[in-house]
N, C-alpha and C. Protein backbone atom coordinates (compact mmCIF):
# COMPACT_ATOMS: atom_id res chain seq x y z
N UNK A 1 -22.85 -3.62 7.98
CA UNK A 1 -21.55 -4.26 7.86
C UNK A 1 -20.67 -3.39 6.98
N UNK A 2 -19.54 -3.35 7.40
CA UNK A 2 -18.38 -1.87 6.70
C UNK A 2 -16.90 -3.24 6.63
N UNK A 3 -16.82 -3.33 5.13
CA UNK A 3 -15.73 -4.30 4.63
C UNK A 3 -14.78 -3.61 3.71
N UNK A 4 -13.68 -3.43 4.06
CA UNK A 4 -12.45 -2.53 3.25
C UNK A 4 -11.42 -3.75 2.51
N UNK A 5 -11.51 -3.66 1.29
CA UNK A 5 -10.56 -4.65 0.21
C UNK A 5 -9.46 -3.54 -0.25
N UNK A 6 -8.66 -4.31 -0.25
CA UNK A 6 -7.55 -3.37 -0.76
C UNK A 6 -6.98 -4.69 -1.93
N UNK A 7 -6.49 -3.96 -2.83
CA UNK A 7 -6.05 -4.80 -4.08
C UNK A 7 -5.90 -3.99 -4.94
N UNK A 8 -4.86 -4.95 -5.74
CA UNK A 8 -4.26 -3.64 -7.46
C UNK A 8 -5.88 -3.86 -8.35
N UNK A 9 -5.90 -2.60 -9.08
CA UNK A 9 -6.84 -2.68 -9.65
C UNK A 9 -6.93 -3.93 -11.18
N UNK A 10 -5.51 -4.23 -11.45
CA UNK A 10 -5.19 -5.54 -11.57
C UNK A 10 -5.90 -6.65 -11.95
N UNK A 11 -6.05 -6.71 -10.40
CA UNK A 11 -6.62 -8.22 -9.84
C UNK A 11 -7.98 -8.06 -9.56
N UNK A 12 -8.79 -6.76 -10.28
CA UNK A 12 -10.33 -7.01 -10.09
C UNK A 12 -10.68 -8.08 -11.40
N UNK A 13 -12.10 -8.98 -11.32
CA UNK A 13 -12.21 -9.99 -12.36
C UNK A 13 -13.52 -10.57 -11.44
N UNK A 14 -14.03 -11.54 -12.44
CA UNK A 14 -15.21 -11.74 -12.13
C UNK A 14 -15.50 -12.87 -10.83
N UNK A 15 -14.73 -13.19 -10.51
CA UNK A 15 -14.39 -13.67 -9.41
C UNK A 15 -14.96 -12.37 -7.87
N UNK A 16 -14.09 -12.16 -8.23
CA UNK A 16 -13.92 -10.89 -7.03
C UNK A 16 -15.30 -10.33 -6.64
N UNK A 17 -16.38 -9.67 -7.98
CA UNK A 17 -17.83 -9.44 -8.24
C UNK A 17 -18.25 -10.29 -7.23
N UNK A 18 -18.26 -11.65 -8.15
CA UNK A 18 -19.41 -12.18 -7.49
C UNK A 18 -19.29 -13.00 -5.86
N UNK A 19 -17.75 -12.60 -5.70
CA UNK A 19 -17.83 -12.71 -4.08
C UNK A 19 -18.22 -11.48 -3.38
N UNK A 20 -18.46 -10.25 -4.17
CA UNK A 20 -18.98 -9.35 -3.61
C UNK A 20 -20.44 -9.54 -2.95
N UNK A 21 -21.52 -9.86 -4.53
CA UNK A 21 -22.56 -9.84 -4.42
C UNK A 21 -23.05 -11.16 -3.34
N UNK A 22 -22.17 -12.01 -3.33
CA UNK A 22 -22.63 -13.28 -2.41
C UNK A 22 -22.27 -12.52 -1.07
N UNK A 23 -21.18 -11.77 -0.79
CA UNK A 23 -21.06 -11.33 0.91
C UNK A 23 -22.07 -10.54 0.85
N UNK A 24 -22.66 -9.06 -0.35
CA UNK A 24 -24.10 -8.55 0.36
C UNK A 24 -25.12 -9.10 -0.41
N UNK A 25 -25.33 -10.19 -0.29
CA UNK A 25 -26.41 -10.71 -1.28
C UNK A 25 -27.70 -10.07 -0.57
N UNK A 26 -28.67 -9.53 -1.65
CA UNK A 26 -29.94 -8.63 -1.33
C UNK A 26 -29.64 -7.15 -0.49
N UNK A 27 -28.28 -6.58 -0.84
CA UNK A 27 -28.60 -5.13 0.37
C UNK A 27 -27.68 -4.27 -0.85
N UNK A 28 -28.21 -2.94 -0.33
CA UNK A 28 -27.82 -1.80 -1.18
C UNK A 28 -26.30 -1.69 -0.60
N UNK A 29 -25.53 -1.17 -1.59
CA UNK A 29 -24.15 -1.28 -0.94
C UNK A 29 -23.43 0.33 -1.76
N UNK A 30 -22.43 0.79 -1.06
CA UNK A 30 -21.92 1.52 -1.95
C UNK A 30 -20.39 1.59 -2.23
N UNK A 31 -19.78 1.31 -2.90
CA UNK A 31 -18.50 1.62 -3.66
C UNK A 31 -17.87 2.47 -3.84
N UNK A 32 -16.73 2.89 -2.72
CA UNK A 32 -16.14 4.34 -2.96
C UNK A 32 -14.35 3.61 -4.10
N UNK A 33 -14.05 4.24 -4.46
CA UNK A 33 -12.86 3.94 -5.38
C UNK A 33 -11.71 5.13 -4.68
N UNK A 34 -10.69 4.72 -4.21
CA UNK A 34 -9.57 5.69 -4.00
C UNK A 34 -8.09 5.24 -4.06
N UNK A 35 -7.35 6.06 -5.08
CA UNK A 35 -5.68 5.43 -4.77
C UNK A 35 -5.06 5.44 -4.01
N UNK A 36 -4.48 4.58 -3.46
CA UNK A 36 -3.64 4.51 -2.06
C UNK A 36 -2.83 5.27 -1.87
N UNK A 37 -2.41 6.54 -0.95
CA UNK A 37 -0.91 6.84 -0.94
C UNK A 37 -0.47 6.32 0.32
N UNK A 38 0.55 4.92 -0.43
CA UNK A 38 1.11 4.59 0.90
C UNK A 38 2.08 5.52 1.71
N UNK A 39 2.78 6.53 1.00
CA UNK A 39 3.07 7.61 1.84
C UNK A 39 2.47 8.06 3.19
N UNK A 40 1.66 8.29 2.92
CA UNK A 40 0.50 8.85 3.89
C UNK A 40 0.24 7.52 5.32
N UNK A 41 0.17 6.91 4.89
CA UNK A 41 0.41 5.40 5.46
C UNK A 41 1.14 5.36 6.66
N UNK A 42 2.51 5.41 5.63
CA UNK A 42 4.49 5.17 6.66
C UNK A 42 4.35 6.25 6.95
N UNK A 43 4.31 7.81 7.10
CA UNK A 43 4.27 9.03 7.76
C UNK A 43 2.86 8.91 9.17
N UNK A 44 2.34 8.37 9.15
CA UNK A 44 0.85 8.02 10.21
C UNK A 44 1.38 8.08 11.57
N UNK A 45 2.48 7.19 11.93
CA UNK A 45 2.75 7.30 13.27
C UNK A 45 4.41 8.02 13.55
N UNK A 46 4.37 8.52 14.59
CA UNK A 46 5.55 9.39 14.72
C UNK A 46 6.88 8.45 14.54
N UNK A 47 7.10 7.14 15.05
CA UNK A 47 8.27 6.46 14.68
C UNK A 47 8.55 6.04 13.36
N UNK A 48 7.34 6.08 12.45
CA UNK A 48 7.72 5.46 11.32
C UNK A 48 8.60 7.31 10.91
N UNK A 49 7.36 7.66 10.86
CA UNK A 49 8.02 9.37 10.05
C UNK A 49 8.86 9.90 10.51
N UNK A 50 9.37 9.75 11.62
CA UNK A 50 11.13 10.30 12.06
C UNK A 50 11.93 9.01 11.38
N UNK A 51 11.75 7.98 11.41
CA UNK A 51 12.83 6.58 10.72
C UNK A 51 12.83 7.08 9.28
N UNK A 52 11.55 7.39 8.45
CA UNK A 52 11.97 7.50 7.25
C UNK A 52 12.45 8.76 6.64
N UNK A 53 12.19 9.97 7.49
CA UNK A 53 12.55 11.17 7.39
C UNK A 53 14.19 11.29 7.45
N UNK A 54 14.78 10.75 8.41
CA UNK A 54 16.13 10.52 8.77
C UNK A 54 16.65 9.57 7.75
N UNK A 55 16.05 8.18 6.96
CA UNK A 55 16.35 7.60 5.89
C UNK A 55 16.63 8.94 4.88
N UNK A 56 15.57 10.01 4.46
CA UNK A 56 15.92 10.57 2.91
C UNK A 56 17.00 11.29 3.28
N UNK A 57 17.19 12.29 4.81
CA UNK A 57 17.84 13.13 4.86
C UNK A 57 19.52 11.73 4.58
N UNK A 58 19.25 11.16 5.01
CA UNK A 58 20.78 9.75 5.28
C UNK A 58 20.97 9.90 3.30
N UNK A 59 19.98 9.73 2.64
CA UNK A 59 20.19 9.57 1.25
C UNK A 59 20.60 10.50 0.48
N UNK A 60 19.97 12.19 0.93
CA UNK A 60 20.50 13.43 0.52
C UNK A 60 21.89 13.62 0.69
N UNK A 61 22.04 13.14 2.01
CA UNK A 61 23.54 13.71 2.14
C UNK A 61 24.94 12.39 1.90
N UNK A 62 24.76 10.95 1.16
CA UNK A 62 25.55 10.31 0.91
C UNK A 62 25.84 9.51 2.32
N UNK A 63 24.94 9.52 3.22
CA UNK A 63 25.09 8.96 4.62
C UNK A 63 24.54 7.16 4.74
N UNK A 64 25.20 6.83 5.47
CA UNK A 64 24.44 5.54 5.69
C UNK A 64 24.33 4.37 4.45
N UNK A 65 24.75 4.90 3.02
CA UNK A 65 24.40 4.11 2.45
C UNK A 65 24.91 2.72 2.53
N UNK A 66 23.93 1.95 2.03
CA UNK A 66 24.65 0.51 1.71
C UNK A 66 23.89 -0.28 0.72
N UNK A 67 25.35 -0.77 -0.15
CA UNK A 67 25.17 -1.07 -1.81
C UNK A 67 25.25 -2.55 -1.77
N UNK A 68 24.36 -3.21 -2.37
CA UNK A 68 24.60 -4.80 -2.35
C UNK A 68 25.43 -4.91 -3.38
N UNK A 69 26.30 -6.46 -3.53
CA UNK A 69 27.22 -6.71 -3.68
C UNK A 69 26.64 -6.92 -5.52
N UNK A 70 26.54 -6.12 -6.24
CA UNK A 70 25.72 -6.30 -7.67
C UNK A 70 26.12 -7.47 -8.40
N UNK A 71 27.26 -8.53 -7.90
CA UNK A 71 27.50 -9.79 -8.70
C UNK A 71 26.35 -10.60 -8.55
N UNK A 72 25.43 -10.92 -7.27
CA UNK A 72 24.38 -11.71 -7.50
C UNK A 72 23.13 -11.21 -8.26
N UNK A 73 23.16 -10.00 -8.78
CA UNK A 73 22.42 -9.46 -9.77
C UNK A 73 22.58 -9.78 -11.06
N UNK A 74 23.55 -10.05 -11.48
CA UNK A 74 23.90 -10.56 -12.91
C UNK A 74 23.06 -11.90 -13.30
């Protein structure tokens, strides 16, 4: 059985453990640890990485922007 958790490192606590050990209760298991780059992620398929590629170039050059109205920020 191959189970992928994703979570801030945060929200590990003893909770979390011992729902580990109860899903492999009695089997050797192993624990790889790696930081996410969600970059790597949104670049994966060709529509996301031309949409966001065309987003920075839109941001480099003063294009496209749009500014919310900062009074409901106050």
């Amino acid at each position: 059985m191959q189970t992928v958790y994703q979570l801030n490192a945060d929200d590990l606590n003893e909770d979390f453990l011992e729902g580990l050990k109860t899903t492999f209760k009695h089997k050797e298991i192993e624990i790889v640890v790696y930081e996410r780059d969600e970059t790597v992620y949104l670049l994966s398929s060709a529509a996301n990485r031309s949409r966001l590629l065309e987003a920075i170039a839109d941001v480099e050059h003063e294009r496209n922007i749009v500014v919310p109205d900062q009074e409901q920020f106050q």
